[in-house]
N, C-alpha and C. Protein backbone atom coordinates (compact mmCIF):
# COMPACT_ATOMS: atom_id res chain seq x y z
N UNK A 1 0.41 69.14 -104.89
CA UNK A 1 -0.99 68.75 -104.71
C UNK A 1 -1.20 67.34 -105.28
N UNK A 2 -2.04 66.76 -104.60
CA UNK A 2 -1.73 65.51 -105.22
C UNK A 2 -2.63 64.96 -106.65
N UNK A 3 -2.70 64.66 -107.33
CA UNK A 3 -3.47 63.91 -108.32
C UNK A 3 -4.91 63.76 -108.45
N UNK A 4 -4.82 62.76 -107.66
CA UNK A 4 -6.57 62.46 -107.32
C UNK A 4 -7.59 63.17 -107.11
N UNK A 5 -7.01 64.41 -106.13
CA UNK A 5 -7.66 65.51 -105.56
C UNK A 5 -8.41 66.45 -106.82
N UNK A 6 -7.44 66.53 -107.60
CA UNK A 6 -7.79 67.67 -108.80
C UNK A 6 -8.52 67.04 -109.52
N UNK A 7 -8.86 65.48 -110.11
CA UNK A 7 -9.46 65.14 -110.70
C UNK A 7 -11.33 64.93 -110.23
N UNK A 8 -10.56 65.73 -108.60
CA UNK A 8 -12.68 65.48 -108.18
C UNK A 8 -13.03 66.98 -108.67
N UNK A 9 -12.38 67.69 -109.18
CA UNK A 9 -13.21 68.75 -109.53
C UNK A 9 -13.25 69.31 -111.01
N UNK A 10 -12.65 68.28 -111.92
CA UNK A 10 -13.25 68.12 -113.00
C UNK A 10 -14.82 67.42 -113.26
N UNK A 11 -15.99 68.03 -113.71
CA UNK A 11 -17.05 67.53 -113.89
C UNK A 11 -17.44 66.49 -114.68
N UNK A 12 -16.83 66.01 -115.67
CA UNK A 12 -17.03 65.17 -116.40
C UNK A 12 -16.33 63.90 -115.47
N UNK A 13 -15.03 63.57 -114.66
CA UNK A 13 -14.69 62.48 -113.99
C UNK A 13 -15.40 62.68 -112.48
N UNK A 14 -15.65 63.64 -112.17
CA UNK A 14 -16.61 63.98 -110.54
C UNK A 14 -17.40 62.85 -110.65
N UNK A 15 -17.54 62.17 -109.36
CA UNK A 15 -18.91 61.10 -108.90
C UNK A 15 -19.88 61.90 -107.72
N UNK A 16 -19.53 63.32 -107.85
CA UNK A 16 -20.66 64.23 -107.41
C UNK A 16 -21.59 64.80 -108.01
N UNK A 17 -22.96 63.87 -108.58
CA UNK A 17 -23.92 64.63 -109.91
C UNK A 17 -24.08 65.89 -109.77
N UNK A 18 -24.22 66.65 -108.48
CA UNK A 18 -24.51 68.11 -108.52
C UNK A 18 -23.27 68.58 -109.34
N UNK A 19 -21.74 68.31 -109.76
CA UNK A 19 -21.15 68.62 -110.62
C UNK A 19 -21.42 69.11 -111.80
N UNK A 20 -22.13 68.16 -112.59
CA UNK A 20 -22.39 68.62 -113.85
C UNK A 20 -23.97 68.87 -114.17
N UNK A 21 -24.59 68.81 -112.92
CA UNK A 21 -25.69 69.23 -112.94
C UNK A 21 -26.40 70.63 -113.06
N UNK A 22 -27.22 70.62 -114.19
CA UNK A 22 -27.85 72.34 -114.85
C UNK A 22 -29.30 71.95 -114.35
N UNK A 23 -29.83 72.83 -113.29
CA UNK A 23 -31.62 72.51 -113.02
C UNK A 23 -32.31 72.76 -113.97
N UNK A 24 -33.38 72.08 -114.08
CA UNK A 24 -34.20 71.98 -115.10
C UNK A 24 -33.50 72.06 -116.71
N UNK A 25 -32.53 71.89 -116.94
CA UNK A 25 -31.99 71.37 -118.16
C UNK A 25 -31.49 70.95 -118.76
N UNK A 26 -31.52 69.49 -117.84
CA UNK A 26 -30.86 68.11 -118.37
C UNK A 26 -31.53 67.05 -118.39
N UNK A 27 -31.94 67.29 -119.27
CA UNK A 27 -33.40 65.89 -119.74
C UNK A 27 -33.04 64.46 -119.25
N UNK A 28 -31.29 64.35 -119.36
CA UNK A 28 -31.08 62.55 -119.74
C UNK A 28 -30.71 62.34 -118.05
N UNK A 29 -31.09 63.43 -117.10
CA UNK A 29 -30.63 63.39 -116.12
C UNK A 29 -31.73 62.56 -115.22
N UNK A 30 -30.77 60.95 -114.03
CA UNK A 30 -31.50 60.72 -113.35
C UNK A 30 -31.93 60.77 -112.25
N UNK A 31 -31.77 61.95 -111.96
CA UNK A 31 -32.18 62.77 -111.06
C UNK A 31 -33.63 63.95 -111.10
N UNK A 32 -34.47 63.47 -110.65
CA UNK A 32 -35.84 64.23 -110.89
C UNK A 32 -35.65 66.00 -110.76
N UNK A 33 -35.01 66.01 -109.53
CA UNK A 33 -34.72 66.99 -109.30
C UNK A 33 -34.28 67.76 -111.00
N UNK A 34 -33.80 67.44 -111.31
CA UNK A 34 -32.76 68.10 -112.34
C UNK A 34 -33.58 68.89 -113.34
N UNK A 35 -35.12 68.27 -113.92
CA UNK A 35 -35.82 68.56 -115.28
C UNK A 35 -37.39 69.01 -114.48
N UNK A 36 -37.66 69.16 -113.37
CA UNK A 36 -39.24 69.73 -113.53
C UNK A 36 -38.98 71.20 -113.30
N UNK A 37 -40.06 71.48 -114.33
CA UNK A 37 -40.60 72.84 -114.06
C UNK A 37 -41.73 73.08 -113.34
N UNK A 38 -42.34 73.25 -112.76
CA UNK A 38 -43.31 73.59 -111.77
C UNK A 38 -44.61 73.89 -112.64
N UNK A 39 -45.84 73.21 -113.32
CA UNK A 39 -46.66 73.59 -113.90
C UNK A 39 -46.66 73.39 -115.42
N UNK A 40 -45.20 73.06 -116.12
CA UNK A 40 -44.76 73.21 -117.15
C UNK A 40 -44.86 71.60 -117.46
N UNK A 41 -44.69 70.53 -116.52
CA UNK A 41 -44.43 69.37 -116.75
C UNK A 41 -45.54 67.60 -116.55
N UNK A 42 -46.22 67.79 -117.62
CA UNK A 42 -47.22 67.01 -117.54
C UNK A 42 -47.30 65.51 -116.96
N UNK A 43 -46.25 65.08 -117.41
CA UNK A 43 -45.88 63.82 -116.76
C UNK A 43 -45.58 64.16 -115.19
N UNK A 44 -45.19 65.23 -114.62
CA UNK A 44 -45.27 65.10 -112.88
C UNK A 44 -46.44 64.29 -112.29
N UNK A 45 -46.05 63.38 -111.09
CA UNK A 45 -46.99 62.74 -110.44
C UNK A 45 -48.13 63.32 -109.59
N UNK A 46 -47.01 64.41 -108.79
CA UNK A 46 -47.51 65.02 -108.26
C UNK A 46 -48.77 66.64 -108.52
N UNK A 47 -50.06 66.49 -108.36
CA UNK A 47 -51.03 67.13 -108.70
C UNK A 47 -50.62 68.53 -108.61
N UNK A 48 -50.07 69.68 -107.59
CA UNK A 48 -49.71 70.46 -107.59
C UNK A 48 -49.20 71.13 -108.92
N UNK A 49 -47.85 70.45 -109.50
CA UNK A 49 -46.89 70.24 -110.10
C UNK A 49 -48.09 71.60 -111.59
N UNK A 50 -48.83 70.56 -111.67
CA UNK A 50 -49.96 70.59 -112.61
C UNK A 50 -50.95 71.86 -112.67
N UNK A 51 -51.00 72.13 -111.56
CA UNK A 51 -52.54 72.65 -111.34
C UNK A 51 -52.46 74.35 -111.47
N UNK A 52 -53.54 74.44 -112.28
CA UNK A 52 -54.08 75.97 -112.44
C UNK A 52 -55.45 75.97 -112.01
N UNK A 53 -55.47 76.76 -110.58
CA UNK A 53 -57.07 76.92 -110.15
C UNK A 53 -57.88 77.26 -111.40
N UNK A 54 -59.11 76.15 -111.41
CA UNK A 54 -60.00 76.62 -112.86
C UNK A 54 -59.33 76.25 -114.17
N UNK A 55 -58.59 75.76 -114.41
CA UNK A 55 -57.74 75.67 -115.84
C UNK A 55 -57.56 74.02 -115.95
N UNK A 56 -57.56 73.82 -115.60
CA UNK A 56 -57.40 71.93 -115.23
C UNK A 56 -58.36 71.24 -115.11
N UNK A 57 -59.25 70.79 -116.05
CA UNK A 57 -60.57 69.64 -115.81
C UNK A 57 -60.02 68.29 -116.09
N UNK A 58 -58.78 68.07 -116.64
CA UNK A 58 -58.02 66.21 -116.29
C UNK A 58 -57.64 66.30 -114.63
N UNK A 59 -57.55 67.40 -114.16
CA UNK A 59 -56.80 67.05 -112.55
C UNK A 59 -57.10 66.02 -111.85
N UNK A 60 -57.03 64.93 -111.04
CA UNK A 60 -57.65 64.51 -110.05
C UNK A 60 -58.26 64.97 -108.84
N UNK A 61 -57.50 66.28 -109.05
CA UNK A 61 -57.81 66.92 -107.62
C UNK A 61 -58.89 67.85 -107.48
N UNK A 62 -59.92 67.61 -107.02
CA UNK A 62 -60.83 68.97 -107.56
C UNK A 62 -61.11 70.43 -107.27
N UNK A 63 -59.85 70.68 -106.07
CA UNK A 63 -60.07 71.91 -106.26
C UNK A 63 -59.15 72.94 -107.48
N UNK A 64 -58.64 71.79 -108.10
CA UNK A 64 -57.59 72.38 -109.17
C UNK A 64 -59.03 72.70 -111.04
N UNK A 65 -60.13 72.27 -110.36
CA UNK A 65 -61.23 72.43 -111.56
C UNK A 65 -62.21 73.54 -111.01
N UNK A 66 -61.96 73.81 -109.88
CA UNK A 66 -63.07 74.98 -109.02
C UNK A 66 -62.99 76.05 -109.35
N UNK A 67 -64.10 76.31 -109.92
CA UNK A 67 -64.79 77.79 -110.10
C UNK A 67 -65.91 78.24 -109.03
N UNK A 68 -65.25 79.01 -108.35
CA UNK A 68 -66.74 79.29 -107.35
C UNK A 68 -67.98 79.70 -108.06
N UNK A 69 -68.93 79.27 -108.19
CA UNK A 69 -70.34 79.48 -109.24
C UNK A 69 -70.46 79.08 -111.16
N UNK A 70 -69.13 78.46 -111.37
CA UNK A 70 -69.17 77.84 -112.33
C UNK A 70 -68.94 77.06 -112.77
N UNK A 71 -68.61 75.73 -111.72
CA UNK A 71 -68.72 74.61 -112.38
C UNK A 71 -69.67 73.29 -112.03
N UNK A 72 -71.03 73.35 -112.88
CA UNK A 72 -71.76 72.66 -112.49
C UNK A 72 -71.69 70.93 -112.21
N UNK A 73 -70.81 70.56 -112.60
CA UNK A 73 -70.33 69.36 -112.03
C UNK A 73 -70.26 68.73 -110.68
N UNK A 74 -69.82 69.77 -110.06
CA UNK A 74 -68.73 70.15 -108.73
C UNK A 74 -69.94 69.50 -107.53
N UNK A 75 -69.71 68.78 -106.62
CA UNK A 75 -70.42 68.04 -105.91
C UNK A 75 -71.05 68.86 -104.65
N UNK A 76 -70.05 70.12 -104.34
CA UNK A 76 -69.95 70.70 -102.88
C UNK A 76 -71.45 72.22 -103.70
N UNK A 77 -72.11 71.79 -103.20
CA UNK A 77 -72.95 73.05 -103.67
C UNK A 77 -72.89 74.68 -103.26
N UNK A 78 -71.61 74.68 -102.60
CA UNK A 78 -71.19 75.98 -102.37
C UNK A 78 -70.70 76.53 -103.59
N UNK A 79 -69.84 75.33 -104.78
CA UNK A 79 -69.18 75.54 -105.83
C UNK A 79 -70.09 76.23 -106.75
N UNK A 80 -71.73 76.05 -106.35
CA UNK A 80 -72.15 76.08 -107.79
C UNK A 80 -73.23 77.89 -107.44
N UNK A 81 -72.70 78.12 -105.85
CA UNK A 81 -73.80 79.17 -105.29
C UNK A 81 -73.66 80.77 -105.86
N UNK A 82 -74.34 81.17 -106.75
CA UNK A 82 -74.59 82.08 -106.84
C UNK A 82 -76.17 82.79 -106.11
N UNK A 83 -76.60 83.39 -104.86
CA UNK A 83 -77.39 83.43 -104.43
C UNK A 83 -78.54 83.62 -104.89
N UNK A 84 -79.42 83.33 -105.08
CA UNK A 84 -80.64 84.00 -105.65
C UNK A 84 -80.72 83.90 -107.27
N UNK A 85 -79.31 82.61 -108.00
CA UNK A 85 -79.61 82.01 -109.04
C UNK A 85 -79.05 80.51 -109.58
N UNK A 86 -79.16 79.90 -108.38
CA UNK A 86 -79.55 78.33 -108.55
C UNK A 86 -80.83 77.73 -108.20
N UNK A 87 -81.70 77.89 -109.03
CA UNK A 87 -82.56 77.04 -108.52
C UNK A 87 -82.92 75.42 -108.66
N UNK A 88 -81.74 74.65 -109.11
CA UNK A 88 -81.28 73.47 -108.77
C UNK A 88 -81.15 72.68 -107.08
N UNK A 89 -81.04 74.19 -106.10
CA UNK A 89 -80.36 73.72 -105.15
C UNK A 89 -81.46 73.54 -104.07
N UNK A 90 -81.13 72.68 -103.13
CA UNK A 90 -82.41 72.58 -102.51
C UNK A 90 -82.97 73.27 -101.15
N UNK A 91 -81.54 74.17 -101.06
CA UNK A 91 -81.74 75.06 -99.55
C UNK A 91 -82.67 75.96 -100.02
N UNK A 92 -84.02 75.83 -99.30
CA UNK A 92 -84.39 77.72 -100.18
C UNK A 92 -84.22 79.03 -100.08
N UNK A 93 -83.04 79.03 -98.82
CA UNK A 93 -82.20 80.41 -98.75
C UNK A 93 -81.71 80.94 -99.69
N UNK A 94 -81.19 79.54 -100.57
CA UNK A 94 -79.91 79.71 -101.75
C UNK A 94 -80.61 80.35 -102.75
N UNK A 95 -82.03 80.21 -102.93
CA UNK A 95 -82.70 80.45 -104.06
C UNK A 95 -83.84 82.20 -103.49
N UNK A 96 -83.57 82.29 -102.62
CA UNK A 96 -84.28 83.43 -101.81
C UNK A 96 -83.75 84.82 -102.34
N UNK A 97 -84.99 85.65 -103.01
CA UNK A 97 -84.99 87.14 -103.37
C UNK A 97 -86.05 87.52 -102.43
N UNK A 98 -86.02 88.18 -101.18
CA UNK A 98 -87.28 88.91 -100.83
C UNK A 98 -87.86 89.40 -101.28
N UNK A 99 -89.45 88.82 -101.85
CA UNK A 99 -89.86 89.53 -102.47
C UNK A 99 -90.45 89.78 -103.95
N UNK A 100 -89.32 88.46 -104.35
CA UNK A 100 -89.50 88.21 -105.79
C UNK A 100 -89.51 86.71 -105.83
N UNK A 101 -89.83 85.46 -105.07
CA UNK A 101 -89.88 84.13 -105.19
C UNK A 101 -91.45 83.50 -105.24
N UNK A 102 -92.07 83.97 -106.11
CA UNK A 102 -93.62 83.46 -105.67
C UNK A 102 -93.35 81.84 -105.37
N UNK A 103 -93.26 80.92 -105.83
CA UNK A 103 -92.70 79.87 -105.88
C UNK A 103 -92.46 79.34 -104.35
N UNK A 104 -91.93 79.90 -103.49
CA UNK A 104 -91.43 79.25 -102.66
C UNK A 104 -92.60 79.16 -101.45
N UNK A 105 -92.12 78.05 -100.88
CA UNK A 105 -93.00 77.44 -99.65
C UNK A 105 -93.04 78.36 -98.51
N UNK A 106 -92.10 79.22 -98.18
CA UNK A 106 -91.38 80.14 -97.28
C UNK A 106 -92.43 81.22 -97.39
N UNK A 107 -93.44 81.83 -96.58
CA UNK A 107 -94.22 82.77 -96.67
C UNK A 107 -93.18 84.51 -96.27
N UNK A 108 -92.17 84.30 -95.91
CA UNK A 108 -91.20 85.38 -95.77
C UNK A 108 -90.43 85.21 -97.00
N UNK A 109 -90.56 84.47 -98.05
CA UNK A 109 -89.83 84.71 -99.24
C UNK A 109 -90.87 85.38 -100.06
N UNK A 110 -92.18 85.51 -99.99
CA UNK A 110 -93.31 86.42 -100.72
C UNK A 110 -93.22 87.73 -100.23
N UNK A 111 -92.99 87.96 -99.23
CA UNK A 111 -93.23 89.05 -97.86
C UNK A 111 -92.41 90.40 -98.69
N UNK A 112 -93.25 91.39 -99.28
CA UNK A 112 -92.44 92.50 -99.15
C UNK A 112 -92.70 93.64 -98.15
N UNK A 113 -91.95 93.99 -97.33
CA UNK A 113 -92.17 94.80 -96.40
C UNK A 113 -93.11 96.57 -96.24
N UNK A 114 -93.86 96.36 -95.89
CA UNK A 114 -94.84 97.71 -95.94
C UNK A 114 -95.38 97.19 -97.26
């Protein structure tokens, strides 16, 4: 057998990194591939990487801060709809109890039936 051959499958002389490559646990490795953990790794660029629906208010991304009905920040006012207790919002469906809205302009939001 010849020489050369045997020395490609020693890992330490291999110029194939998957050789001595352990996923996710080789820090000095430059290969990205090699060290992320999925969620575990703060420095990832990528937002995913990061994100816990609701658990993440640094995210950039905002559905990685969405709470459906609890986060009043949240621009999309579906985020913030709990029916019949925002009255911030300006649909007056959103804010509609039949029955119980004296308040509203809507003469079918006073209206209790019989």
């Amino acid at each position: 057998m010849n020489v050369n051959m045997i020395s490609l499958f020693q890992p330490e002389v291999s110029i194939n990194p998957l050789a001595w490559l352990k996923v996710e646990k080789n820090p000095q490795s430059t290969n990205p591939l090699a060290r992320p953990k999925v969620r575990k790794n703060p420095q990832l660029t990528n937002p995913l990487a990061r994100l816990k629906v609701g658990k993440n208010p640094q995210s950039k991304n905002p559905l990685a801060q969405l709470k459906v009905g609890k986060n009043p920040q949240w621009t999309n006012p579906l985020a913030q709809l709990k029916v019949g207790k925002t009255p911030q919002l300006t649909n007056p469906f959103i804010r509609l109890k039949v029955g119980k809205n004296l308040q509203s302009t809507d003469p079918l939001a006073r209206l209790k039936v019989g």
